[in-house]
N, C-alpha and C. Protein backbone atom coordinates (compact mmCIF):
# COMPACT_ATOMS: atom_id res chain seq x y z
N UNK A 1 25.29 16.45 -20.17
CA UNK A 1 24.40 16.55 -21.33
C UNK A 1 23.90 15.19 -21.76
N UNK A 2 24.86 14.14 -22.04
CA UNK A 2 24.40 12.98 -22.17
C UNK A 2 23.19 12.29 -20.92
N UNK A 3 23.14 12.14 -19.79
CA UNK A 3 22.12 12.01 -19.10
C UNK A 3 20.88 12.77 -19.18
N UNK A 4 20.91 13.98 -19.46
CA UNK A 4 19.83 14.65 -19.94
C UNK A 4 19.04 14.29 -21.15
N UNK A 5 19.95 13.84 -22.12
CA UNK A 5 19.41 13.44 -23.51
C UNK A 5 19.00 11.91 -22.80
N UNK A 6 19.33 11.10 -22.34
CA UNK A 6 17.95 9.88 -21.64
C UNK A 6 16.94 10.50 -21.18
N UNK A 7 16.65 11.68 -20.04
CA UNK A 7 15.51 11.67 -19.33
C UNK A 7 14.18 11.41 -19.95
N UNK A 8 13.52 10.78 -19.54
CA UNK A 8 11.92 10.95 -20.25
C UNK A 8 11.18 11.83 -20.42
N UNK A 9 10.86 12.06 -21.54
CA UNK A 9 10.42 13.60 -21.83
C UNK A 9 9.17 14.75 -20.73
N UNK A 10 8.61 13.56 -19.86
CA UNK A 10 7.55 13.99 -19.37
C UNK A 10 8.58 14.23 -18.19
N UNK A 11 9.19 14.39 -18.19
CA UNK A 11 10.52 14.79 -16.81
C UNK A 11 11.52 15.61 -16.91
N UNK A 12 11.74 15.91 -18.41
CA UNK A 12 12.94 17.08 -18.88
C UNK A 12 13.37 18.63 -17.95
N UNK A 13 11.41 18.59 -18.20
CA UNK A 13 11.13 19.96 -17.30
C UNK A 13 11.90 20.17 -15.96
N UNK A 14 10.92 19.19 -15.26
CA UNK A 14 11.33 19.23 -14.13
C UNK A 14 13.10 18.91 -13.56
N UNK A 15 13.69 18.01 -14.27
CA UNK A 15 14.68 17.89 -14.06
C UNK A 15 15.80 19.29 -14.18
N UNK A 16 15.54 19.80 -15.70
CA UNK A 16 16.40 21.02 -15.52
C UNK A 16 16.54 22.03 -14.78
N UNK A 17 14.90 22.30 -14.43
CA UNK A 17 14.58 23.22 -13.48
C UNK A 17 15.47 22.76 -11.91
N UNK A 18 15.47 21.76 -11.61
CA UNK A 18 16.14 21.26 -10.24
C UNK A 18 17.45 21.38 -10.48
N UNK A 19 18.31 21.27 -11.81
CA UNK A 19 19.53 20.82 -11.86
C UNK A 19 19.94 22.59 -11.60
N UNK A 20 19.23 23.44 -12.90
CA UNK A 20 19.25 25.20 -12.64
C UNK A 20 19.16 25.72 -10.98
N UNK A 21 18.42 24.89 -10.37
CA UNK A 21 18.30 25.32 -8.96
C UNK A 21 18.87 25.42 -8.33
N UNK A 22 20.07 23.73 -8.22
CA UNK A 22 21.01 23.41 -7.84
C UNK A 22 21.67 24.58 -7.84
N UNK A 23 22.32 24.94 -9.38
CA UNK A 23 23.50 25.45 -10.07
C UNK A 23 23.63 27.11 -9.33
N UNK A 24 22.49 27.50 -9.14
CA UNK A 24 21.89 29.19 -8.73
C UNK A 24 21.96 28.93 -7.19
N UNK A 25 21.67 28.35 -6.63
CA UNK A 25 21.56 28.12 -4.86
C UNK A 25 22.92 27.69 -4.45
N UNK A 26 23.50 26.92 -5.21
CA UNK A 26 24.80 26.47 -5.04
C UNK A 26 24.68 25.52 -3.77
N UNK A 27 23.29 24.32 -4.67
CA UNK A 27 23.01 23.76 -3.82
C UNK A 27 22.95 22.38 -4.15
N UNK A 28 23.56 21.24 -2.93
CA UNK A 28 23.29 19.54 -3.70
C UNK A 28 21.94 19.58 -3.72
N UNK A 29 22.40 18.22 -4.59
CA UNK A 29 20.57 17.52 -5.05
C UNK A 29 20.87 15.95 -3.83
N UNK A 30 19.78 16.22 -3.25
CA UNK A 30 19.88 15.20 -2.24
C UNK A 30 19.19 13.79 -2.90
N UNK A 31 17.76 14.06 -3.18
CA UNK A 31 17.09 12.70 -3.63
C UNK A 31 16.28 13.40 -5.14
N UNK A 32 16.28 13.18 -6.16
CA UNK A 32 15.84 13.99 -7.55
C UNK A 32 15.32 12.67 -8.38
N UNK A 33 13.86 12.35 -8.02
CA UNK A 33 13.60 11.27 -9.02
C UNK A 33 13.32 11.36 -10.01
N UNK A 34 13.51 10.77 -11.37
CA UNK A 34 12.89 10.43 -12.94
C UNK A 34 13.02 9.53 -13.72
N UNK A 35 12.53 9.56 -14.34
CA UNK A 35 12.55 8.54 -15.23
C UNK A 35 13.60 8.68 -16.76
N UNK A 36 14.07 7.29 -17.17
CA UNK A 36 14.96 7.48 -17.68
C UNK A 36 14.54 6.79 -19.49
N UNK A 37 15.07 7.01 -20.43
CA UNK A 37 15.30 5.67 -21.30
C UNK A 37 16.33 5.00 -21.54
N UNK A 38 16.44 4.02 -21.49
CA UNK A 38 17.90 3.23 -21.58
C UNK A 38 18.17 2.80 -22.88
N UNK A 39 19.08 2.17 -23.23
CA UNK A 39 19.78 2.02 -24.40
C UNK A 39 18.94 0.58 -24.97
N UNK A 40 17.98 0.07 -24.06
CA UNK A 40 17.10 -1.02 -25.12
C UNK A 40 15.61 -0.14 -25.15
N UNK A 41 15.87 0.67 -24.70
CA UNK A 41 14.46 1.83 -25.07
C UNK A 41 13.42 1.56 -23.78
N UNK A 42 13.99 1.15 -22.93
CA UNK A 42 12.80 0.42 -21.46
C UNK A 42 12.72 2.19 -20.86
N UNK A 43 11.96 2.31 -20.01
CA UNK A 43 11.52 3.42 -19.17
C UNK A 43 12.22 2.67 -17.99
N UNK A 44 12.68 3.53 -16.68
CA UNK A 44 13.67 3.30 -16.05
C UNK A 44 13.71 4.09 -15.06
N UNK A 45 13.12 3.59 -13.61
CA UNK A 45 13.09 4.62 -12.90
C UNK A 45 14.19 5.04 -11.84
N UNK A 46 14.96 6.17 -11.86
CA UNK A 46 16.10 6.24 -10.97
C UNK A 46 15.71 7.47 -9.84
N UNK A 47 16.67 7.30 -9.09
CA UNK A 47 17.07 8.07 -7.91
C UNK A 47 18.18 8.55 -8.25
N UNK A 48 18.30 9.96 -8.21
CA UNK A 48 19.91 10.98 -8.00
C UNK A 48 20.18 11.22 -6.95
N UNK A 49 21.42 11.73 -6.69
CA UNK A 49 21.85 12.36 -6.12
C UNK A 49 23.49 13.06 -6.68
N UNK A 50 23.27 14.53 -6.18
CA UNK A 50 24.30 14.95 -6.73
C UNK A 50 24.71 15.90 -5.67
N UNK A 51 26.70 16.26 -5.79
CA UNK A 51 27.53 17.41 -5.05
C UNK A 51 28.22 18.16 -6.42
N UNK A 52 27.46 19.55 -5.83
CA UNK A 52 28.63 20.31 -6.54
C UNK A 52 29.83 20.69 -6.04
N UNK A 53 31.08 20.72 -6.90
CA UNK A 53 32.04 21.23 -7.04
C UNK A 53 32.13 22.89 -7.20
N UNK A 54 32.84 23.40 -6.03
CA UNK A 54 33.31 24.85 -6.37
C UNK A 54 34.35 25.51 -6.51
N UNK A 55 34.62 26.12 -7.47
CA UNK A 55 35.94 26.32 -7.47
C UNK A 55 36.32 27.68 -6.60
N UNK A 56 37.52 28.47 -6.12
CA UNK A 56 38.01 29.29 -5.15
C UNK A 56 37.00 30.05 -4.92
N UNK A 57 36.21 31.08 -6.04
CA UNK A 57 35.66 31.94 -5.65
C UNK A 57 33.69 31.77 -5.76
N UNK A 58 33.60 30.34 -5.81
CA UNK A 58 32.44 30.01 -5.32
C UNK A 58 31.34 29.58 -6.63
N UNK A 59 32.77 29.42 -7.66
CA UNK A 59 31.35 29.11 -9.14
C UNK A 59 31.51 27.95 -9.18
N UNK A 60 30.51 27.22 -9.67
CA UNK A 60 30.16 25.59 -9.63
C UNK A 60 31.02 25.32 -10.91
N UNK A 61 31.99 24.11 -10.78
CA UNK A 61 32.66 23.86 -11.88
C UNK A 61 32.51 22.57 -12.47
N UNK A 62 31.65 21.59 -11.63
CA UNK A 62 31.38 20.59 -11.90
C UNK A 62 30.51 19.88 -10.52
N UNK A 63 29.54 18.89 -10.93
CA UNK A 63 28.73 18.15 -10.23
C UNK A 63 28.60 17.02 -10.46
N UNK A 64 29.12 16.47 -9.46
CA UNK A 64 29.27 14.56 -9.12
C UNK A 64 28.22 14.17 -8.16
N UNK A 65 27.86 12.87 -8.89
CA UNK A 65 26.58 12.32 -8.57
C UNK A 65 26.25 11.07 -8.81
N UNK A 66 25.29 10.19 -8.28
CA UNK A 66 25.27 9.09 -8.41
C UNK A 66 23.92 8.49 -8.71
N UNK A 67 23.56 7.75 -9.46
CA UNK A 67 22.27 7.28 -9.93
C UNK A 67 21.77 5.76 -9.64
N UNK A 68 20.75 5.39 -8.73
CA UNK A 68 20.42 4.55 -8.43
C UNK A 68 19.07 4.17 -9.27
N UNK A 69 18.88 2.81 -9.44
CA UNK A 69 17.92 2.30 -9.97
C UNK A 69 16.92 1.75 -9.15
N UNK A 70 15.68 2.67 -9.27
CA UNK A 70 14.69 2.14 -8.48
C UNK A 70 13.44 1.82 -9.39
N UNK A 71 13.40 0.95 -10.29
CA UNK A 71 12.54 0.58 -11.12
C UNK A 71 11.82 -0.29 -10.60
N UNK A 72 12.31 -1.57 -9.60
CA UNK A 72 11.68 -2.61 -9.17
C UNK A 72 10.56 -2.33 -7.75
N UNK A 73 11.56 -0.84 -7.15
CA UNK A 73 10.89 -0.53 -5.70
C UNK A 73 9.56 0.73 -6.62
N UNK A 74 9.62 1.03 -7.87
CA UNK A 74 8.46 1.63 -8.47
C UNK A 74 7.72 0.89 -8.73
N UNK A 75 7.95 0.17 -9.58
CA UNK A 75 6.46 -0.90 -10.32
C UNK A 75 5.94 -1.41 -8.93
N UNK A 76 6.68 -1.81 -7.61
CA UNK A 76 5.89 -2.75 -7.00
C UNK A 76 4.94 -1.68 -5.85
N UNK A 77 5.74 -0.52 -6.04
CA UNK A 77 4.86 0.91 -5.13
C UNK A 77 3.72 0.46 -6.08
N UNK A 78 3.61 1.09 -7.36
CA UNK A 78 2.38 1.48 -8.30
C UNK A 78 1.10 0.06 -7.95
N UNK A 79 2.58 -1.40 -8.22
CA UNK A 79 1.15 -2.68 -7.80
C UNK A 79 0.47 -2.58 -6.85
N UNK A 80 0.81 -1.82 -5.48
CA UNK A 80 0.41 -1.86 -4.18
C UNK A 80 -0.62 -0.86 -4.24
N UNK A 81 -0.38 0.76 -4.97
CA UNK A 81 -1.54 0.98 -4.89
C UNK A 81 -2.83 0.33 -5.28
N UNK A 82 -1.96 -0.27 -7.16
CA UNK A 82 -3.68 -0.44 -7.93
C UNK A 82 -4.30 -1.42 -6.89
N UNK A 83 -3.66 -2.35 -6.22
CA UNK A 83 -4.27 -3.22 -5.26
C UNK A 83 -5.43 -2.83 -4.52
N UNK A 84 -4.52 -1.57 -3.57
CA UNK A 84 -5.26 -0.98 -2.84
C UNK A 84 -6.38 -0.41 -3.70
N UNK A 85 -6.50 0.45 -4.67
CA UNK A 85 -7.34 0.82 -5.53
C UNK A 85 -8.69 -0.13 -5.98
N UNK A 86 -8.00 -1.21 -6.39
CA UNK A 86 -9.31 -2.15 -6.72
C UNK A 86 -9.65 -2.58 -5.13
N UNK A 87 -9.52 -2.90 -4.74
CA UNK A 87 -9.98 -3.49 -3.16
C UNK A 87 -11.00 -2.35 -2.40
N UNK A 88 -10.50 -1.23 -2.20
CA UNK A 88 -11.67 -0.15 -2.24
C UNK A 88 -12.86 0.56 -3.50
N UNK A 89 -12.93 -0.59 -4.45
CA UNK A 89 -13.79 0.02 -5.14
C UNK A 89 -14.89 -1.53 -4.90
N UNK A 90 -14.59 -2.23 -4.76
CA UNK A 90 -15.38 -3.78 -4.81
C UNK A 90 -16.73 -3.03 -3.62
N UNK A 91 -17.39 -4.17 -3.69
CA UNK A 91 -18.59 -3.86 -2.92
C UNK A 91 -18.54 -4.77 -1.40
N UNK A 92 -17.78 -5.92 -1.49
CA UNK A 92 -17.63 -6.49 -0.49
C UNK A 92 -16.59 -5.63 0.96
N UNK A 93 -16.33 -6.06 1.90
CA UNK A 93 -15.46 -5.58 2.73
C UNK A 93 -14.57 -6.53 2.87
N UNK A 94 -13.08 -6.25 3.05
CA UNK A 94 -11.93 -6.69 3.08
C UNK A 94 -11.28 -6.40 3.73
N UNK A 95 -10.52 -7.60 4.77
CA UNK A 95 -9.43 -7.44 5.80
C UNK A 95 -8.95 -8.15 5.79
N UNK A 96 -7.67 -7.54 6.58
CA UNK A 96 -6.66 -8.46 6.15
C UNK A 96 -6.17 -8.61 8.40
N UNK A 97 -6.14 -9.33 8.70
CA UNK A 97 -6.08 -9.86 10.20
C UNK A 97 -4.90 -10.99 10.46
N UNK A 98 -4.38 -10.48 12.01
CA UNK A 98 -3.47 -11.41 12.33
C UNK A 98 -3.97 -12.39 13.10
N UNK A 99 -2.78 -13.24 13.26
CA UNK A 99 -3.39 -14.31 14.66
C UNK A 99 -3.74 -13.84 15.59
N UNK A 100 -3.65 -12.56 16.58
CA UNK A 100 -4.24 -11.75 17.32
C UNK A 100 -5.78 -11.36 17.08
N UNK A 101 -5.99 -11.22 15.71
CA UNK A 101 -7.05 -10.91 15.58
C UNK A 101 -6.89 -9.02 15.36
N UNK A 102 -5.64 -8.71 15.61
CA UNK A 102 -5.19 -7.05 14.37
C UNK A 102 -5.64 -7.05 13.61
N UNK A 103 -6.73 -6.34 13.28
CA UNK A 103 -6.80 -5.63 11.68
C UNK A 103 -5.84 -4.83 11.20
N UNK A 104 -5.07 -5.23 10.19
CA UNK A 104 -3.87 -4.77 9.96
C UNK A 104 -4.71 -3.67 8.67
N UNK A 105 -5.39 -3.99 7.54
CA UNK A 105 -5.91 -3.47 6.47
C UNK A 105 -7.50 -3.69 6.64
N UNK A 106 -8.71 -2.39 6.11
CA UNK A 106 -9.73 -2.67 6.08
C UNK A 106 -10.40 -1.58 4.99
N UNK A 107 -10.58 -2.17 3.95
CA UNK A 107 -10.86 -1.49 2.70
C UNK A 107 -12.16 -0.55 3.15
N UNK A 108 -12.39 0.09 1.98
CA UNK A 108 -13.69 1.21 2.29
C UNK A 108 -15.04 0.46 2.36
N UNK A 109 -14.60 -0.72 1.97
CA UNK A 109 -16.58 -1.61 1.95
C UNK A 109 -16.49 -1.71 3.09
N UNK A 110 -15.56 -1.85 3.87
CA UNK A 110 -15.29 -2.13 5.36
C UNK A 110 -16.21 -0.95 6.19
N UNK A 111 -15.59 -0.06 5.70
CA UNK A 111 -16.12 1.03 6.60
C UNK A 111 -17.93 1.60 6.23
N UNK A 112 -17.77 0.89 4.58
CA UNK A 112 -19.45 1.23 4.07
C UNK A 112 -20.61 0.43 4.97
N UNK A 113 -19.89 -0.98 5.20
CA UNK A 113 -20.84 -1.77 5.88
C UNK A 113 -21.24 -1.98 7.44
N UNK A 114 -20.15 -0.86 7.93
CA UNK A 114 -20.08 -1.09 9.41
C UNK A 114 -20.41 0.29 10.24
N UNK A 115 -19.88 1.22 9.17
CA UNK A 115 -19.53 2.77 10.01
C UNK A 115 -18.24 3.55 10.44
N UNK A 116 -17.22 2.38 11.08
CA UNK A 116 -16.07 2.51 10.91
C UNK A 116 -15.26 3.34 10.10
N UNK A 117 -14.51 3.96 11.18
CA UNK A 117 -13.34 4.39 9.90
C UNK A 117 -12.40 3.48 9.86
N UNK A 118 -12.03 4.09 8.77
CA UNK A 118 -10.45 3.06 8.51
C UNK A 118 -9.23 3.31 9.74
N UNK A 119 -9.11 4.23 10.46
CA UNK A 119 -8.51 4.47 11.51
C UNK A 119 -9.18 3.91 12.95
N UNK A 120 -10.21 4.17 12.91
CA UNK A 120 -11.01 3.23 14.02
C UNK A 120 -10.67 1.47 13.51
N UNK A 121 -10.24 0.94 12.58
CA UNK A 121 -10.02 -0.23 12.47
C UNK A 121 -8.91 -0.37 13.04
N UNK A 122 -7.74 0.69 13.12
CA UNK A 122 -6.62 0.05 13.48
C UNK A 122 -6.49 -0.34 14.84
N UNK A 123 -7.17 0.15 15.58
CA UNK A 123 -7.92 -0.01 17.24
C UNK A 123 -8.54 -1.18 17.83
N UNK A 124 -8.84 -1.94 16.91
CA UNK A 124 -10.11 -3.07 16.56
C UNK A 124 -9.82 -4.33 16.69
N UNK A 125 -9.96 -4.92 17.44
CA UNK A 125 -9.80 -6.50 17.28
C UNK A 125 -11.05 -7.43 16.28
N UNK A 126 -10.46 -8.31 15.20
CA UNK A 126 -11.67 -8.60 14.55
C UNK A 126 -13.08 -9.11 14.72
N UNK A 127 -12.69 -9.67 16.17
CA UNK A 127 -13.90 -10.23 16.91
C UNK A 127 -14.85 -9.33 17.38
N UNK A 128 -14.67 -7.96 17.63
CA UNK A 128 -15.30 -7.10 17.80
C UNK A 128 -16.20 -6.37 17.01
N UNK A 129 -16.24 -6.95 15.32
CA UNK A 129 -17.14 -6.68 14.36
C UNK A 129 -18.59 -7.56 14.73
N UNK A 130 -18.35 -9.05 15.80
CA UNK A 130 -19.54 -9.85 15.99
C UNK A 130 -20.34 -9.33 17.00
N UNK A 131 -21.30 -10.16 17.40
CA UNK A 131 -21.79 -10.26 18.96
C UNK A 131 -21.43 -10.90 19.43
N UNK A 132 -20.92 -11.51 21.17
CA UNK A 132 -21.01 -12.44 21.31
C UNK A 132 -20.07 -12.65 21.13
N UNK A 133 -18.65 -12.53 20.17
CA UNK A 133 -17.82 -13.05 19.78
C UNK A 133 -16.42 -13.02 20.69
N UNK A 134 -15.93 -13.97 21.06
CA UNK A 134 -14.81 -13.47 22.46
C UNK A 134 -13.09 -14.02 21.65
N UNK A 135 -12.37 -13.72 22.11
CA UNK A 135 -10.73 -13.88 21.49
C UNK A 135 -10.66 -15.43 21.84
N UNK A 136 -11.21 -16.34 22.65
CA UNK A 136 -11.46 -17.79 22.82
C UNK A 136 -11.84 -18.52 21.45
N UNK A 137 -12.77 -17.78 21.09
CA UNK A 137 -13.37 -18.04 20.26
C UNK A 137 -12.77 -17.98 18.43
N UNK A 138 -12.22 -16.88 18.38
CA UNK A 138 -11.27 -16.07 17.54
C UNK A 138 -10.33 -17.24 17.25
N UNK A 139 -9.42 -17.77 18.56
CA UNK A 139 -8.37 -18.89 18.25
C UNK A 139 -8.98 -19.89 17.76
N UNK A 140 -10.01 -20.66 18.31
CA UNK A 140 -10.56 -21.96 17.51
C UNK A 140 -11.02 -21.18 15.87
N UNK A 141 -11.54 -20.26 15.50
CA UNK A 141 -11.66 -19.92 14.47
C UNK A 141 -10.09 -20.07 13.83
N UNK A 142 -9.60 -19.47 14.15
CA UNK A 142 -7.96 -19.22 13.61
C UNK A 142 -7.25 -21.07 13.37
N UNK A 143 -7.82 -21.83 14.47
CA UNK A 143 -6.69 -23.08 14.44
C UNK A 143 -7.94 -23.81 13.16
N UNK A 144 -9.19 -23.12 13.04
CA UNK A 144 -9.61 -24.09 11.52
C UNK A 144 -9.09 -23.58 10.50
N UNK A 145 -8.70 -22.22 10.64
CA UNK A 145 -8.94 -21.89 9.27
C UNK A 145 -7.19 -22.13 8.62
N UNK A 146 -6.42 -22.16 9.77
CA UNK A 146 -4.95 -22.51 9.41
C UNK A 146 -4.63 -23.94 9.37
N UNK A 147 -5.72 -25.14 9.28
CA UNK A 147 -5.54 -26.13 8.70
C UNK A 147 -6.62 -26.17 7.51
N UNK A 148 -7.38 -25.60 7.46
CA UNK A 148 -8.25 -25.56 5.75
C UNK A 148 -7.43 -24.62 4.97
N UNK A 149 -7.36 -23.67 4.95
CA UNK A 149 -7.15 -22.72 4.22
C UNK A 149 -7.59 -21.69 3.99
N UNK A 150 -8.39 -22.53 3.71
CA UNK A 150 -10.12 -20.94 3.20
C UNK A 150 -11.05 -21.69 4.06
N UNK A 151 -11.72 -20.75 4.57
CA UNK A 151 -13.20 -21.50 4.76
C UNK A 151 -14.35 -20.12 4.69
N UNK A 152 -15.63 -20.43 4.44
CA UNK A 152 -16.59 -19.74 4.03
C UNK A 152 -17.43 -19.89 5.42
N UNK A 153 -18.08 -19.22 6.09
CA UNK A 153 -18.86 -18.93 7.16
C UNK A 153 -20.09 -17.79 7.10
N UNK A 154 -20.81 -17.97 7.97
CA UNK A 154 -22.01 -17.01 8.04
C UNK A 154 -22.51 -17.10 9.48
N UNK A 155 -22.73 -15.72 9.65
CA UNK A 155 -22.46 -14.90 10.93
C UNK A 155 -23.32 -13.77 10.79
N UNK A 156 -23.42 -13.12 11.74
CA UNK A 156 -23.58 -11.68 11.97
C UNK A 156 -22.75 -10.50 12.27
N UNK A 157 -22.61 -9.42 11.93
CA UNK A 157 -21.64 -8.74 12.06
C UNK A 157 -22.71 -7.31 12.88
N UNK A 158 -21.62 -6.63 13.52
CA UNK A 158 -22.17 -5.21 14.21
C UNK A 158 -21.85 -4.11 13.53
N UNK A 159 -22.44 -2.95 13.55
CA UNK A 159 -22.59 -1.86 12.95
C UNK A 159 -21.84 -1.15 14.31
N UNK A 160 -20.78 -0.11 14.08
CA UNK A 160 -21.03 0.84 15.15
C UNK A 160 -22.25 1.84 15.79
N UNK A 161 -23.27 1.47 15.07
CA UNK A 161 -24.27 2.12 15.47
C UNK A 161 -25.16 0.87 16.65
N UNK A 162 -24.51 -0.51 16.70
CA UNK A 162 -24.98 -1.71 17.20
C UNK A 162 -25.87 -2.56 16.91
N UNK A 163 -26.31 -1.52 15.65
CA UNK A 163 -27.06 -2.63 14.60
C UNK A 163 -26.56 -4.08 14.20
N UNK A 164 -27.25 -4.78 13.79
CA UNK A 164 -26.75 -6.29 13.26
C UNK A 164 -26.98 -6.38 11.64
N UNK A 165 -26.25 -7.32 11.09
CA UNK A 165 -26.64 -7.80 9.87
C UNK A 165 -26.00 -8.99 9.23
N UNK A 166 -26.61 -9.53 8.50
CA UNK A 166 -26.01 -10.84 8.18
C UNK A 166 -24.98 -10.52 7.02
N UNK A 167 -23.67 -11.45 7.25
CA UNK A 167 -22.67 -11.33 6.92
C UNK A 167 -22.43 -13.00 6.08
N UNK A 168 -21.62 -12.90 4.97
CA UNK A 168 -21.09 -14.36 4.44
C UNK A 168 -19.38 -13.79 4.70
N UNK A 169 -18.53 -14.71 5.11
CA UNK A 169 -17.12 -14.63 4.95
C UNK A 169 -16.42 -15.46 4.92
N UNK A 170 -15.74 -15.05 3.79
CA UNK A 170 -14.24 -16.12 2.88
C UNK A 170 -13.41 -15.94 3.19
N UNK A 171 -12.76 -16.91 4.43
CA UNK A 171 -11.29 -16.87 5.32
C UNK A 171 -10.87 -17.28 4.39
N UNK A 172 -9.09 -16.42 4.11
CA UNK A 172 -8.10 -17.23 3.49
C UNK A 172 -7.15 -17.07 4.57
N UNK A 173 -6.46 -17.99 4.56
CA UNK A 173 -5.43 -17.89 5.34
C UNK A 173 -3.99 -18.40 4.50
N UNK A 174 -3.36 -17.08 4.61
CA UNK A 174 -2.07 -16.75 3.52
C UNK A 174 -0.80 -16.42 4.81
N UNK A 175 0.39 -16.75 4.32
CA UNK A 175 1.79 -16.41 4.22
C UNK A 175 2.41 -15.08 3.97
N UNK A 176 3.16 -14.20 4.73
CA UNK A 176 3.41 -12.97 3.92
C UNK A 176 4.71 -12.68 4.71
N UNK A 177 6.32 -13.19 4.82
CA UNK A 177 7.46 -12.78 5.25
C UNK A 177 7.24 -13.54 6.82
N UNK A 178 7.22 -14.76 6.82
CA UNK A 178 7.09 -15.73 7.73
C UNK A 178 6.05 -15.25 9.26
N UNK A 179 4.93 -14.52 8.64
CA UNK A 179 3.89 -14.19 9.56
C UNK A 179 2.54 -14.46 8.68
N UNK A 180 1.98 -14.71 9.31
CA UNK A 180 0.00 -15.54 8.62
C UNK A 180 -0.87 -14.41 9.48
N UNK A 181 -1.56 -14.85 8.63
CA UNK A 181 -2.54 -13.86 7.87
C UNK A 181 -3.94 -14.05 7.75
N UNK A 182 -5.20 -13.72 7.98
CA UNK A 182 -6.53 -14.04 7.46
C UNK A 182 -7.44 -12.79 6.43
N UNK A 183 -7.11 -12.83 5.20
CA UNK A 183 -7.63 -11.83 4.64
C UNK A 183 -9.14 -12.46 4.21
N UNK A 184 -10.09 -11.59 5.25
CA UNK A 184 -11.57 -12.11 4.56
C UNK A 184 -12.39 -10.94 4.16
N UNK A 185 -13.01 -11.97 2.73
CA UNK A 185 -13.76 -11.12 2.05
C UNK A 185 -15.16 -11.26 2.76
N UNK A 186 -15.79 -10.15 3.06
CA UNK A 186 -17.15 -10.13 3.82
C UNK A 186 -18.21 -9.70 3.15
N UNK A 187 -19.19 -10.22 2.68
CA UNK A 187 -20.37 -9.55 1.77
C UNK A 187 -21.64 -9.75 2.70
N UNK A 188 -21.99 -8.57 2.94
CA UNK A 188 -23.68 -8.50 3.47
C UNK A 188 -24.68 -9.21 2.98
N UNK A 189 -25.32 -10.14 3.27
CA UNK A 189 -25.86 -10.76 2.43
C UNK A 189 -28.07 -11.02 3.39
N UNK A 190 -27.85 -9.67 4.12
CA UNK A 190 -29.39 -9.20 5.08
C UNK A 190 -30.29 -9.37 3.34
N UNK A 191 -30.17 -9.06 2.35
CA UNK A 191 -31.03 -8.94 1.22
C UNK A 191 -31.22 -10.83 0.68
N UNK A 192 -30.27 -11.25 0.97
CA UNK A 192 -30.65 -12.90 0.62
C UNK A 192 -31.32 -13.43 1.63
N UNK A 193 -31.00 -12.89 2.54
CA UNK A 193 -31.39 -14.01 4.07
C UNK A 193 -32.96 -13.44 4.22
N UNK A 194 -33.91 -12.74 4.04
CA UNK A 194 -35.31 -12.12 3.71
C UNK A 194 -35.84 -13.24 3.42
């Protein structure tokens, strides 16, 4: 009863209903997420898990369980979407590329400006957005931009339809769990170049 009186109200529901489920199926709760309030009044996101206890002739007499705190692996899920969220709403296209030249990430401007799907990116070497452009070429790009940092360039890029168009792009070259990275922002810029 006392854990129940924490749950967050927008979770009561659901929680009892699972715990009743349990109790009627005579069944554990394997993974049961909600949210909690804690005793400085913070919102608090946990993970359950629970075993019932039966006694001889099969009635639940008690349920032991254990509550993990996943507040830190929530907020940083939720940051990752809004990320993702704002990054597909911008007008520019955005990728994120290895030293290979993997498109690891390629937002929806990506796919607005090219044709591409976002699954056809994962296929893709980045050099293959140019003309002309060969993996020779890709490395000397890569060994400037991993002693500048950023650098800004202008190019042409291909359409899967094999159209061309003029492209501006802002290499950054970032760090992320001891592997690098080139996330560039790409803006069409065929309406300036006129």
């Amino acid at each position: 009863e006392s854990m129940l009186s924490r749950v967050h109200q927008d979770d009561i529901m659901k929680v009892q209903n699972i715990l009743q489920n349990a109790i009627d199926t005579k069944s554990n709760i394997d993974e049961l997420h909600m949210r909690i309030i804690d005793m400085k009044n913070t919102i608090k996101y946990m993970m359950t898990s629970a075993e019932l206890i039966l006694d001889d002739e099969g009635n639940v007499v008690e349920m032991i369980g254990t509550m993990m705190d996943i507040t830190q692996q929530q907020e940083e899920k939720e940051e990752l979407q809004l990320l993702k969220y704002a990054l597909d709403k911008i007008d520019e296209a955005a990728y994120l590329v290895d030293q290979e030249a993997n498109i690891h990430y390629a937002n929806k401007g990506a796919s607005h400006q090219t044709g591409y799907s976002s699954d056809a990116f994962k296929n893709m070497k980045a050099f293959e957005l140019t003309q002309d452009f060969t993996y020779e070429m890709w490395q000397g790009h890569w060994e400037e931009l991993s002693q500048k940092r950023n650098i800004t360039i202008e190019m042409q890029h291909q359409k899967k339809d094999g159209s061309l168009f003029d492209v501006e792009i802002s290499a950054n070259y970032i760090e992320y769990n001891k592997k690098f990275y080139n996330l560039g922002m790409v803006r069409d810029i065929t309406k300036r170049k006129e």
